[in-house]
N, C-alpha and C. Protein backbone atom coordinates (compact mmCIF):
# COMPACT_ATOMS: atom_id res chain seq x y z
N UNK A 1 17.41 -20.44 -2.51
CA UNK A 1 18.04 -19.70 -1.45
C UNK A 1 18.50 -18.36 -2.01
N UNK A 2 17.99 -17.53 -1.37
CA UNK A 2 18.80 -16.09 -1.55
C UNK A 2 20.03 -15.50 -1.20
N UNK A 3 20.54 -15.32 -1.97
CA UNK A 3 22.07 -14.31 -1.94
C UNK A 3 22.25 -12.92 -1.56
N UNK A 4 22.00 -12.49 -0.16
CA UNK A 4 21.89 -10.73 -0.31
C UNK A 4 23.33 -10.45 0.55
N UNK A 5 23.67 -9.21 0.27
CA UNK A 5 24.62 -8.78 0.99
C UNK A 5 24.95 -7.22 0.80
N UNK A 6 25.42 -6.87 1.94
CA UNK A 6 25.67 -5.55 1.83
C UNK A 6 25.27 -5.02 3.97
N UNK A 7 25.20 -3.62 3.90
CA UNK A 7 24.83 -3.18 5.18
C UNK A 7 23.29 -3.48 5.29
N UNK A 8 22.99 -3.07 6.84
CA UNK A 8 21.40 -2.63 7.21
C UNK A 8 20.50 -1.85 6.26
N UNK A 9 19.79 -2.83 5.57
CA UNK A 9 18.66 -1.68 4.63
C UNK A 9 19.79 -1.40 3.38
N UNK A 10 20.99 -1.98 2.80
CA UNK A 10 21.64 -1.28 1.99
C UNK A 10 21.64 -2.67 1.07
N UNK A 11 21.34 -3.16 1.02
CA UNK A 11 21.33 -4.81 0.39
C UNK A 11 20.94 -5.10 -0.92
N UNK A 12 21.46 -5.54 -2.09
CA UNK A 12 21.07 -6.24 -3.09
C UNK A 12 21.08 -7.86 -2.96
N UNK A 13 19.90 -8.20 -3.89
CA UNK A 13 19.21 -9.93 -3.82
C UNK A 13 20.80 -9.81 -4.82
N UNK A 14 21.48 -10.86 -4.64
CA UNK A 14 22.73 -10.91 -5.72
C UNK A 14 22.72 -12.61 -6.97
N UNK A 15 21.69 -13.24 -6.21
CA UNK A 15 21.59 -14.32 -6.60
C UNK A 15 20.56 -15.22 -5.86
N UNK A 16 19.78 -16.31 -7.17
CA UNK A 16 18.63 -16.86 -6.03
C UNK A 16 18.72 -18.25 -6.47
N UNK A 17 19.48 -19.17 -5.69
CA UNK A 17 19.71 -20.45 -6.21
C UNK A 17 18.72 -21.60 -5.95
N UNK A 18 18.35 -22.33 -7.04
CA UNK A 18 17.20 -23.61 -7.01
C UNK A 18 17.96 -24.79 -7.58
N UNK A 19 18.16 -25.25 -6.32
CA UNK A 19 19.03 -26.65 -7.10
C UNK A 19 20.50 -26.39 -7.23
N UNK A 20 21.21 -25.44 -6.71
CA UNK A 20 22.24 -24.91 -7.19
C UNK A 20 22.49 -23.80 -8.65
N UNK A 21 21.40 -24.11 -8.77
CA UNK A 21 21.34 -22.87 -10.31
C UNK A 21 20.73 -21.79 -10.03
N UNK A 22 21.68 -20.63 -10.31
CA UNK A 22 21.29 -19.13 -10.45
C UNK A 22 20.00 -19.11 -10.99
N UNK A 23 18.74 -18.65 -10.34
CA UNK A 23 17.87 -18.24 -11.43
C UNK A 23 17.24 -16.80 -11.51
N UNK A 24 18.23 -16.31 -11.08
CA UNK A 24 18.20 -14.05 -10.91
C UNK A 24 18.04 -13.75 -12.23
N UNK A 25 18.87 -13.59 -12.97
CA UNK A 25 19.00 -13.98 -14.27
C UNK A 25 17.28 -13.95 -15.00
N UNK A 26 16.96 -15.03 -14.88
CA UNK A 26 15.70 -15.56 -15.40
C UNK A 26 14.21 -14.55 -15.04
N UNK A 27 14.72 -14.52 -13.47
CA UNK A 27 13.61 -14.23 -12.35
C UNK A 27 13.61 -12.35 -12.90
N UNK A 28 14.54 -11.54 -13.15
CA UNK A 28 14.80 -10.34 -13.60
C UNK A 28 14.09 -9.87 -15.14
N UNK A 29 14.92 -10.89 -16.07
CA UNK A 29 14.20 -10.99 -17.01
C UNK A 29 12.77 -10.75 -17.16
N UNK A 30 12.24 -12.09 -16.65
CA UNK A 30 10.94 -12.44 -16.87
C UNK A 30 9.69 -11.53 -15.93
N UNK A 31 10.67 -10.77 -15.09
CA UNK A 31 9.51 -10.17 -13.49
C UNK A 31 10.29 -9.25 -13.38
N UNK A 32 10.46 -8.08 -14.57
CA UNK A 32 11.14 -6.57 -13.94
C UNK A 32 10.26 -5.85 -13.73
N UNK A 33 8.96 -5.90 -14.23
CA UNK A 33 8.17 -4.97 -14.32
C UNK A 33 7.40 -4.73 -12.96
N UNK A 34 7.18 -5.91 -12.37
CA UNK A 34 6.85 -6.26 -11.09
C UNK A 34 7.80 -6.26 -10.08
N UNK A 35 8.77 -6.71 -10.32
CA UNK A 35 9.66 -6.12 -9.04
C UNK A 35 9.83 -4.75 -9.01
N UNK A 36 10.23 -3.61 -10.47
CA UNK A 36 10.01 -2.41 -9.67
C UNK A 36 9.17 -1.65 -9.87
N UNK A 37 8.18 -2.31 -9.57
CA UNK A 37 6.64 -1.58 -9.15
C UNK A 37 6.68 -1.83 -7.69
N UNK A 38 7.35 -3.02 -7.13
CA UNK A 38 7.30 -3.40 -5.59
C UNK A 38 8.51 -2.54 -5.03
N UNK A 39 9.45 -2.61 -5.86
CA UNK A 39 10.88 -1.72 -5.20
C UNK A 39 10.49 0.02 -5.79
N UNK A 40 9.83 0.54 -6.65
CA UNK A 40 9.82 1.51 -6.82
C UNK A 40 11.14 2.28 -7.61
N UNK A 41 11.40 1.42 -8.75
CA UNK A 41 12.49 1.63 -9.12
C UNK A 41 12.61 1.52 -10.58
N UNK A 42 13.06 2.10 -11.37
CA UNK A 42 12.60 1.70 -12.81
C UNK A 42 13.46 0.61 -13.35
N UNK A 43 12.47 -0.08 -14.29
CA UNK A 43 13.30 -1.22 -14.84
C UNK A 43 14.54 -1.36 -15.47
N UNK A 44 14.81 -0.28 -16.36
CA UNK A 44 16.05 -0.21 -16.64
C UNK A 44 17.06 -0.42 -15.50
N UNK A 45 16.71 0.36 -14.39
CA UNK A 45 18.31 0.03 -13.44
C UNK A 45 18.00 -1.19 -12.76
N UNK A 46 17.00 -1.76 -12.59
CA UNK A 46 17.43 -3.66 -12.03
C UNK A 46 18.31 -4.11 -13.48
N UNK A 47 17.17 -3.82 -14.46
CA UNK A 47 17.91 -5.12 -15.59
C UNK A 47 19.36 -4.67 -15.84
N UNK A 48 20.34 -3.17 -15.73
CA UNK A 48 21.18 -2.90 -15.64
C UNK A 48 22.11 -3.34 -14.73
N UNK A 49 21.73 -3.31 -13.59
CA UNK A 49 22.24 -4.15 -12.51
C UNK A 49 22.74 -5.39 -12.38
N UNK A 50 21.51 -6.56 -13.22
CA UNK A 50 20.62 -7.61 -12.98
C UNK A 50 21.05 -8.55 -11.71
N UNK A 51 20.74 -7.66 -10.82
CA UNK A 51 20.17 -7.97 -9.54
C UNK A 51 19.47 -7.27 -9.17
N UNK A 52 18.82 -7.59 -8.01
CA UNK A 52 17.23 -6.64 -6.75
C UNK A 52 18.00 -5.93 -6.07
N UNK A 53 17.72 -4.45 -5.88
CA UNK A 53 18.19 -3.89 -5.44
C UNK A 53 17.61 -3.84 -4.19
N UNK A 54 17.45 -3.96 -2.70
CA UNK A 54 16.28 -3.52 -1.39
C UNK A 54 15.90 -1.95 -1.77
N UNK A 55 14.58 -2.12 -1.18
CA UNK A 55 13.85 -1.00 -1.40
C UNK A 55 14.45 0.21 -0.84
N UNK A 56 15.00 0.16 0.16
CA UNK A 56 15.54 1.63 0.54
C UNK A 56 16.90 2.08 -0.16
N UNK A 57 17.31 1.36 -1.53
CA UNK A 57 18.34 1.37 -1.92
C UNK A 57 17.56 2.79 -3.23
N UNK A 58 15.94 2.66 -3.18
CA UNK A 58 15.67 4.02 -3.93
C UNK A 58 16.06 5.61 -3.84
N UNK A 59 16.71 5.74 -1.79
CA UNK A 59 17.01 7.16 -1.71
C UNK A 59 18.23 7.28 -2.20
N UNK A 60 19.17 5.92 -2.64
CA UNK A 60 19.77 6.41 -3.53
C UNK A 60 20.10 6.30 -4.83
N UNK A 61 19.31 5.48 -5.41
CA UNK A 61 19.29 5.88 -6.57
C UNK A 61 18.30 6.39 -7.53
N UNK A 62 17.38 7.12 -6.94
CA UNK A 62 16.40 7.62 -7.13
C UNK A 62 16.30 8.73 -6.13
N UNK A 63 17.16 9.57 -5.56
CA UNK A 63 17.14 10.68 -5.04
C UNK A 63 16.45 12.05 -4.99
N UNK A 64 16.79 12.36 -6.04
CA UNK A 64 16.16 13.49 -6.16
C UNK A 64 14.47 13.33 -6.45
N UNK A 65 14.10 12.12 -7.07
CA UNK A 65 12.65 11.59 -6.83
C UNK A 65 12.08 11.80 -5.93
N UNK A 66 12.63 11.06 -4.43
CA UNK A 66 12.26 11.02 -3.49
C UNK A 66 12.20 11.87 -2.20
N UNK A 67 13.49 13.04 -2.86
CA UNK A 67 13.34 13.97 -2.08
C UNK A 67 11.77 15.20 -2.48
N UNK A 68 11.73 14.80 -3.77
CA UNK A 68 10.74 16.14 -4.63
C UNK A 68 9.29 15.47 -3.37
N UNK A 69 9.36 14.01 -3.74
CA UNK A 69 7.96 13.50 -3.24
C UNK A 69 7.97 14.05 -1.69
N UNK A 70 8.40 13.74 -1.04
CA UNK A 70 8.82 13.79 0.51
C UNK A 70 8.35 15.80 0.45
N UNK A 71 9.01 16.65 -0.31
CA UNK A 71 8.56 17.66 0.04
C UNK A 71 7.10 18.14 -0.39
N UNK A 72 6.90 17.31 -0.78
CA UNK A 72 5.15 17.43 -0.84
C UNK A 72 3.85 16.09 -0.24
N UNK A 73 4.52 16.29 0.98
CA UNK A 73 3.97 15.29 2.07
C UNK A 73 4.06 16.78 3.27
N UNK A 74 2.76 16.10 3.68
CA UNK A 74 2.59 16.65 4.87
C UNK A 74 3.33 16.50 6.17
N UNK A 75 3.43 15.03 6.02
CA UNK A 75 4.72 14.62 7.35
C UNK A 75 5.34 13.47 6.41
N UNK A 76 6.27 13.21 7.57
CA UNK A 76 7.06 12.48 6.71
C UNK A 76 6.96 10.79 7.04
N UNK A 77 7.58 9.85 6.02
CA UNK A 77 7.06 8.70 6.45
C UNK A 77 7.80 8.44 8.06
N UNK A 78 8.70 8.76 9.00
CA UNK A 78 9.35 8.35 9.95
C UNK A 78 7.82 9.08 10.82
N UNK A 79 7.71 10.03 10.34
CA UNK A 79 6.22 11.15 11.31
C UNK A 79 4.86 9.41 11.32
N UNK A 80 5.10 9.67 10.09
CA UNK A 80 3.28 8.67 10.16
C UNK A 80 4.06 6.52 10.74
N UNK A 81 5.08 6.78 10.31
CA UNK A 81 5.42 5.72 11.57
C UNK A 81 5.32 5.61 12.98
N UNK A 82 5.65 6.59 13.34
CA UNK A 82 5.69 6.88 14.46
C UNK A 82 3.94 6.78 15.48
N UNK A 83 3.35 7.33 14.46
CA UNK A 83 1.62 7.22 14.79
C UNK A 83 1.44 6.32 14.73
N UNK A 84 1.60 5.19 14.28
CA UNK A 84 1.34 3.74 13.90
C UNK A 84 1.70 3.29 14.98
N UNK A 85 3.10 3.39 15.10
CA UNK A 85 3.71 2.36 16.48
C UNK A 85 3.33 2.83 18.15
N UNK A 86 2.74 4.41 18.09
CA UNK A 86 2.28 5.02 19.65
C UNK A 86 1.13 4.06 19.34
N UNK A 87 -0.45 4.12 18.53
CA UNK A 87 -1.11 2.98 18.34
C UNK A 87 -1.14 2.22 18.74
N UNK A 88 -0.49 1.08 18.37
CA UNK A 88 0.16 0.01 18.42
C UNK A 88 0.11 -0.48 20.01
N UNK A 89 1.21 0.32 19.90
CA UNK A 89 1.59 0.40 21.74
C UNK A 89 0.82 1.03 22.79
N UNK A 90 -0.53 0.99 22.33
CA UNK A 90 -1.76 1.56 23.20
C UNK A 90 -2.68 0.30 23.03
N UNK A 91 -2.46 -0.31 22.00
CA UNK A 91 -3.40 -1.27 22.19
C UNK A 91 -2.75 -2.44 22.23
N UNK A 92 -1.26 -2.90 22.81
CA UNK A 92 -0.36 -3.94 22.71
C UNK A 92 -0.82 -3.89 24.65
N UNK A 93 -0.90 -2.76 25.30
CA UNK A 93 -1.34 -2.55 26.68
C UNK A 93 -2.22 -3.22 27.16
N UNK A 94 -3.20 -3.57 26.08
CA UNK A 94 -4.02 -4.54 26.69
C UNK A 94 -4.60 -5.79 26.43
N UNK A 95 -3.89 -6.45 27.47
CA UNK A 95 -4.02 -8.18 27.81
C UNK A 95 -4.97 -8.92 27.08
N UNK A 96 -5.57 -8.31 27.01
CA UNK A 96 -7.31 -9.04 26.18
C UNK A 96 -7.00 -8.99 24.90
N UNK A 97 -5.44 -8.49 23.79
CA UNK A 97 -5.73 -8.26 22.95
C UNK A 97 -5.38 -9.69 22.17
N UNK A 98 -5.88 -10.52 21.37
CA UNK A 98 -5.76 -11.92 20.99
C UNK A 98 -5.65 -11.73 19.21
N UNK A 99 -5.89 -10.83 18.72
CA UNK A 99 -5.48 -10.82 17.46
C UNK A 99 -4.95 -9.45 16.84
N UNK A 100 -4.56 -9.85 15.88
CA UNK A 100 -3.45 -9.22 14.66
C UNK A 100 -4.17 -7.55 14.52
N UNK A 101 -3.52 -6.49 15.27
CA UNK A 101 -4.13 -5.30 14.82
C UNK A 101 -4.18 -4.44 13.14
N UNK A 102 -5.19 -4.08 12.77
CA UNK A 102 -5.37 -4.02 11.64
C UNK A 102 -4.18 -2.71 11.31
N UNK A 103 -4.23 -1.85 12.44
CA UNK A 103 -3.05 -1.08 12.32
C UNK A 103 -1.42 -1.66 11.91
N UNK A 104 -1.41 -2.33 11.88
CA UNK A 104 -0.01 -3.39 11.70
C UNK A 104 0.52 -3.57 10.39
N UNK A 105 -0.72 -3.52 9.62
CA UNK A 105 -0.36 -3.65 8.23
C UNK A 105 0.34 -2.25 7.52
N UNK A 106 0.04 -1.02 8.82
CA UNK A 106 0.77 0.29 8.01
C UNK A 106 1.93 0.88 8.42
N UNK A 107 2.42 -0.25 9.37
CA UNK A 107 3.75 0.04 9.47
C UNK A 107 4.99 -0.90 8.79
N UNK A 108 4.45 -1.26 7.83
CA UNK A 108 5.58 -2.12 7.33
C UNK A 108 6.42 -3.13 7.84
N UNK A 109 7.50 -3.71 7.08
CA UNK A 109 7.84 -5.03 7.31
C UNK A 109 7.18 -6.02 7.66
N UNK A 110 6.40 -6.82 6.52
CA UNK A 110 5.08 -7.73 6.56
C UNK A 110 5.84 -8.78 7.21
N UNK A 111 7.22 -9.37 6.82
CA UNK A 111 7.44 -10.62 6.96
C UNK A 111 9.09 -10.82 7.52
N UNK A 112 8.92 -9.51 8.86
CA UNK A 112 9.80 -9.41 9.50
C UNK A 112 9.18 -11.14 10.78
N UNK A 113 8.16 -10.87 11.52
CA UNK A 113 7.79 -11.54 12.24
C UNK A 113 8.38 -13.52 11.90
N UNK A 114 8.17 -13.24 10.89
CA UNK A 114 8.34 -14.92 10.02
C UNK A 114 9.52 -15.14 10.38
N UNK A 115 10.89 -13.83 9.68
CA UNK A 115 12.00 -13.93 10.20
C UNK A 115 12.35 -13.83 11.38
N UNK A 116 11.57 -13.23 12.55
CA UNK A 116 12.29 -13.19 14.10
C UNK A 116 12.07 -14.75 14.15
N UNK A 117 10.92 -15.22 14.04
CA UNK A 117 10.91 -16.76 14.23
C UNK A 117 11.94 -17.63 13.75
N UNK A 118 12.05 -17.84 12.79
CA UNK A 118 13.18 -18.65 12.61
C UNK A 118 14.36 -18.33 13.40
N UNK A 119 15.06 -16.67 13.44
CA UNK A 119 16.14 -16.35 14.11
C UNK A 119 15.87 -17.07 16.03
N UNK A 120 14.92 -16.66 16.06
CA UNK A 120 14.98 -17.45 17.79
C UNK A 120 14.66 -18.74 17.73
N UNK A 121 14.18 -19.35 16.70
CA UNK A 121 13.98 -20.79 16.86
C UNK A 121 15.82 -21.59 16.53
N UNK A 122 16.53 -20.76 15.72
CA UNK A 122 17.99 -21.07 15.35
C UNK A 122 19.04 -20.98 16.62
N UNK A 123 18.49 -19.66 16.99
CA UNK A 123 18.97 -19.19 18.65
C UNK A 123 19.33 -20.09 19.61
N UNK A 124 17.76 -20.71 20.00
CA UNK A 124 17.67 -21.77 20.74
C UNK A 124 17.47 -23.24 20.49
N UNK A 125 17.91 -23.35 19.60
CA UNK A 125 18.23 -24.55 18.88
C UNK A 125 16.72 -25.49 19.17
N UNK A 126 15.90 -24.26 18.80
CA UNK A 126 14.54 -25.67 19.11
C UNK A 126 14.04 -25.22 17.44
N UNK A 127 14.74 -24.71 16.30
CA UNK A 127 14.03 -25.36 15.16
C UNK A 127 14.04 -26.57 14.41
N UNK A 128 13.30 -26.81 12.98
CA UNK A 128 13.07 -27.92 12.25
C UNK A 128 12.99 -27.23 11.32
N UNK A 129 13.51 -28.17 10.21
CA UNK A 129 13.52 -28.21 8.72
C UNK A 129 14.05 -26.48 8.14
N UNK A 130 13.04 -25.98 7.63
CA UNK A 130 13.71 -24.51 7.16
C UNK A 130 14.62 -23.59 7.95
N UNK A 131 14.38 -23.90 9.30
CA UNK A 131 15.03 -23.15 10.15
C UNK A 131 16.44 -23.45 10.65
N UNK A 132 17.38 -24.98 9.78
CA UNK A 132 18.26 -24.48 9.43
C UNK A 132 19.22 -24.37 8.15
N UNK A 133 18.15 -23.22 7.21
CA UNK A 133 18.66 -22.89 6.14
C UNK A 133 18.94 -21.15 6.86
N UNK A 134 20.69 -20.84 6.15
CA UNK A 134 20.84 -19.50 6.12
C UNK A 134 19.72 -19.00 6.12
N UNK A 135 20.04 -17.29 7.42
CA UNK A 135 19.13 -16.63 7.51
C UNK A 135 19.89 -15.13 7.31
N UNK A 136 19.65 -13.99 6.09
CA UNK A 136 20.04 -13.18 6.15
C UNK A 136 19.53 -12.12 7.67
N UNK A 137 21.11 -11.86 8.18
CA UNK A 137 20.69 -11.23 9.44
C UNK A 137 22.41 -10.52 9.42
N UNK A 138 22.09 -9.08 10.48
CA UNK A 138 23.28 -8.46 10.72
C UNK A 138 24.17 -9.10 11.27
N UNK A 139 25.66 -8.87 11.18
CA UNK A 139 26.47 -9.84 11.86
C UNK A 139 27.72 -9.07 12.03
N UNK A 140 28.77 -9.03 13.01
CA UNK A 140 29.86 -8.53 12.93
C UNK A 140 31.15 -9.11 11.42
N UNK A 141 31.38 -7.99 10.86
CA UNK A 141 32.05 -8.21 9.54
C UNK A 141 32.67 -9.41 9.69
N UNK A 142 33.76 -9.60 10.64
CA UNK A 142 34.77 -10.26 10.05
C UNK A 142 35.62 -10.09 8.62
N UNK A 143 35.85 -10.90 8.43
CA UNK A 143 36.40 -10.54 6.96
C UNK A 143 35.59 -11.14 5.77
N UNK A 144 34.47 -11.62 5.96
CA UNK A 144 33.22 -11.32 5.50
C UNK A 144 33.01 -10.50 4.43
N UNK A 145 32.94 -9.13 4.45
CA UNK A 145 33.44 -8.10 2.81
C UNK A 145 34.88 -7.60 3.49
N UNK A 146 35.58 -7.82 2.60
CA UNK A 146 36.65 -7.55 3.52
C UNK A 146 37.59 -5.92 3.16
N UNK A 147 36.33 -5.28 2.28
CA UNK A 147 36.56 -3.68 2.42
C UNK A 147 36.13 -3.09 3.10
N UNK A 148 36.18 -3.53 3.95
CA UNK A 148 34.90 -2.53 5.33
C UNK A 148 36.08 -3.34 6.55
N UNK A 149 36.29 -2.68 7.72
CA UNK A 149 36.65 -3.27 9.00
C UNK A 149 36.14 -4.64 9.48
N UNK A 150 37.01 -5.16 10.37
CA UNK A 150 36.45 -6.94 11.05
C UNK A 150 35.22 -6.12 11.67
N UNK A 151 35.50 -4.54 12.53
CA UNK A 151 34.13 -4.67 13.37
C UNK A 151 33.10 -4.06 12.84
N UNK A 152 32.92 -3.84 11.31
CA UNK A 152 31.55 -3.63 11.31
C UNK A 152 31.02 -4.37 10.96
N UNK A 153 29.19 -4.18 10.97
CA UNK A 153 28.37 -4.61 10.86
C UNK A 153 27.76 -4.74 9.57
N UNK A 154 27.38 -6.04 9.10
CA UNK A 154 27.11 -5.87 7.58
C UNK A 154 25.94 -6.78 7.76
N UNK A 155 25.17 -7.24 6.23
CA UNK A 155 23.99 -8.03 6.62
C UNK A 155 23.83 -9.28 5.37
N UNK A 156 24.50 -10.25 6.03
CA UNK A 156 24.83 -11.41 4.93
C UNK A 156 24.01 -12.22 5.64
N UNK A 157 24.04 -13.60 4.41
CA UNK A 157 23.86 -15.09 5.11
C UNK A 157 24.68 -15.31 6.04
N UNK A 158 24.12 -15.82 7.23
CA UNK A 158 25.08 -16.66 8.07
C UNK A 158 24.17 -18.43 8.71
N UNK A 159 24.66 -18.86 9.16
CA UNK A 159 24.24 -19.80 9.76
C UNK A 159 24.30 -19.30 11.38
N UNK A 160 22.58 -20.09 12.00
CA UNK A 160 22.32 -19.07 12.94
C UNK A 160 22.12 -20.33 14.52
N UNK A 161 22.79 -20.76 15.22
CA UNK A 161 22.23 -22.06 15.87
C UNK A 161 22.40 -21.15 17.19
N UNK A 162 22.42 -21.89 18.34
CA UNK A 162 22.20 -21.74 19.81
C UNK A 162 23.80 -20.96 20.22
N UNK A 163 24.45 -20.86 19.17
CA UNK A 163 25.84 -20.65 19.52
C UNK A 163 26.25 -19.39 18.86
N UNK A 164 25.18 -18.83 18.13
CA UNK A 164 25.19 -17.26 17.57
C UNK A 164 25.19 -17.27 16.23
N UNK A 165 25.46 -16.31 15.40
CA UNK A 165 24.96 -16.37 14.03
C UNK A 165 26.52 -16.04 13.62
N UNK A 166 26.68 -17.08 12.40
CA UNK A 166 27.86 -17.04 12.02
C UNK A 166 28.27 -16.94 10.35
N UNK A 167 28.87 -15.66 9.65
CA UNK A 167 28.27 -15.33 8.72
C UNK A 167 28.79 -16.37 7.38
N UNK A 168 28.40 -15.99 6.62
CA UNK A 168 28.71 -17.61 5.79
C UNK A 168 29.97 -16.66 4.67
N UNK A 169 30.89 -17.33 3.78
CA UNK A 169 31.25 -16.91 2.70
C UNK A 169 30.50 -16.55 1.43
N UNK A 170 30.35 -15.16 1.02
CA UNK A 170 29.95 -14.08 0.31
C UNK A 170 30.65 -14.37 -0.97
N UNK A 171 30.17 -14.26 -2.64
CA UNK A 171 31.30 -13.81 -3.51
C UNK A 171 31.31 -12.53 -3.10
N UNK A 172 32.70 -11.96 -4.01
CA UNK A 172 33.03 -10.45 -4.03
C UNK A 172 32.62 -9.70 -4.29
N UNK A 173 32.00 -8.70 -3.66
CA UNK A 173 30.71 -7.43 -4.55
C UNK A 173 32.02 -6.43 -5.14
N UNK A 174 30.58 -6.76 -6.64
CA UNK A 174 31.27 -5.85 -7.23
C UNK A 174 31.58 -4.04 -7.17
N UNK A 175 32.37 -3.47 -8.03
CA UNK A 175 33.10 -2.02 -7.16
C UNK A 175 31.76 -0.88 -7.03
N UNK A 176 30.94 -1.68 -8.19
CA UNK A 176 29.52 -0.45 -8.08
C UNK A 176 29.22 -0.57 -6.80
N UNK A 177 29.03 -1.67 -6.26
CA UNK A 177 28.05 -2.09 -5.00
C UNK A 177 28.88 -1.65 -3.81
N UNK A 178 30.35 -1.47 -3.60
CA UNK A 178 31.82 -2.15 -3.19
C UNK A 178 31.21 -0.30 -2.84
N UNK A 179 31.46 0.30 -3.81
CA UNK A 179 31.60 2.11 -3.12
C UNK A 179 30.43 2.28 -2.41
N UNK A 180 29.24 1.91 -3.12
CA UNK A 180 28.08 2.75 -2.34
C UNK A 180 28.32 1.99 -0.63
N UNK A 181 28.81 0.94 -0.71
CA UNK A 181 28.66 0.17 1.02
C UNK A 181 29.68 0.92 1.46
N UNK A 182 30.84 1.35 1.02
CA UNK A 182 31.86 1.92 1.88
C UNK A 182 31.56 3.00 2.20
N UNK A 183 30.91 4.35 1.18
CA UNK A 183 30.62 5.82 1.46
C UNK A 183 29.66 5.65 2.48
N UNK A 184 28.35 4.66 2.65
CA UNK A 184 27.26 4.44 3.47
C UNK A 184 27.95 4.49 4.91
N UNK A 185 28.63 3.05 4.64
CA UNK A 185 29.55 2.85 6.11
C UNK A 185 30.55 4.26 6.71
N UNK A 186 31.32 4.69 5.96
CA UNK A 186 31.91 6.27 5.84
C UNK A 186 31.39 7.26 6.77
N UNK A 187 29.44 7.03 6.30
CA UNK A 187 28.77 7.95 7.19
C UNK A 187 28.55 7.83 8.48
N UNK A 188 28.73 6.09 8.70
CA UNK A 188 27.46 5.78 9.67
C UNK A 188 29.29 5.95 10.77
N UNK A 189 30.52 5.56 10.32
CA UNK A 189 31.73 5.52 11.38
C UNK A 189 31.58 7.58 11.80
N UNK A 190 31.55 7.90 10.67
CA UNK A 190 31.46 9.89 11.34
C UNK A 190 30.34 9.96 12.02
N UNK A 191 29.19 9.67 11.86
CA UNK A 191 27.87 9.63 12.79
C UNK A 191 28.34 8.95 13.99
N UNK A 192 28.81 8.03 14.03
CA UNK A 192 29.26 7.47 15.37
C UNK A 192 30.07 8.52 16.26
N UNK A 193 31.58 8.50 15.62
CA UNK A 193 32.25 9.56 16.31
C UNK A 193 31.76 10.85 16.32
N UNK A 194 30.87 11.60 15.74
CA UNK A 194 30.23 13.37 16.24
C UNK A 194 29.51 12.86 17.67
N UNK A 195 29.01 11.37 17.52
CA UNK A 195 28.05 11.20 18.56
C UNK A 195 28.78 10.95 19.96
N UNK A 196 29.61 9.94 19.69
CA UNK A 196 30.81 9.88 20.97
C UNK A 196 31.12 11.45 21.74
N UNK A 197 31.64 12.30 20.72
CA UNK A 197 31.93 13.55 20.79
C UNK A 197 31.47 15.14 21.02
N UNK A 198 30.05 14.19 20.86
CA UNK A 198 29.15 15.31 21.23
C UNK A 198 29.10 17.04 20.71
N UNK A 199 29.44 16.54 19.51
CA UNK A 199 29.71 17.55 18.40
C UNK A 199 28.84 17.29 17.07
């Protein structure tokens, strides 16, 4: 079972238990080289960490990387998303369509679909077996991390049945992890209010 926590897209794997035993530790060790070839991240800062950092956790710590790359792109990845999903939604139009568009594979999140399933099979209380093991999904804080407000939104384990998703007890992230979620959150409460405000 996996341990992640933190905001939307802001998440470190914190722990991956088999049997009750940590095996992050092991799994880091033995598979850095490969995880950040998949996260895009150099090995030194997982094994520094030693936890997974989520992939979009590279714009920030790998910043200025990603800004250099980005200015030598023609469009940007939100641009060539966007082409993908008009696509998509030209050929989702029609009824006749019975299989998996090959376009699908270039918009990312391979194994979001896997997860909506379980989340609506938990929903409506019509799953079996895996579906009810914790499912990392957004959830209102509570006191959940309890440096951030009851009402925001963070993205832990919770347990997910016909009666809503309910987030589970977290250990304490530590203060590295503890600032970057608060300055993140910081932005997203001023983005809110300019937007209320229309300023």
């Amino acid at each position: 079972m996996l341990f992640r926590s933190g905001l939307n897209h802001l998440t470190w794997e914190r722990s991956v238990l088999v049997d009750g035993v940590d095996r992050l530790p092991d799994l880091v060790s033995d598979h850095v080289k490969e995880i950040s070839e998949d996260i895009e991240l150099p090995p030194w800062l997982i094994q520094q960490l030693g936890m997974v950092p989520s992939y979009y956790l590279r714009y920030y710590y790998a910043h200025d990387q990603v800004v250099s790359e980005q200015r030598g792109t023609e469009r940007t990845r939100a641009e060539a998303v966007m082409e993908v999903e008009a696509e998509l939604l030209k050929m989702y139009a029609d009824p006749a369509l019975d299989t998996k568009p090959e376009a699908l594979s270039k918009r990312g999140g391979a194994f979001y679909s896997e997860a909506a399933v379980d989340l609506l099979a938990g929903l409506t209380g019509t799953g079996s077996g895996d579906t009810d093991a914790p499912q990392v999904v957004n959830v209102t804080n509570g006191d959940t991390l309890p440096f951030l407000p009851a009402d925001a939104v963070v993205e832990v384990p919770a347990r997910v049945t016909a009666a809503g998703a309910v987030p589970l007890p977290v250990d304490p992230v530590q203060p590295l992890l503890r600032g970057l979620i608060s300055h993140a959150f910081a932005y997203e409460e001023l983005a809110l209010a300019a937007a209320q405000r229309g300023v």
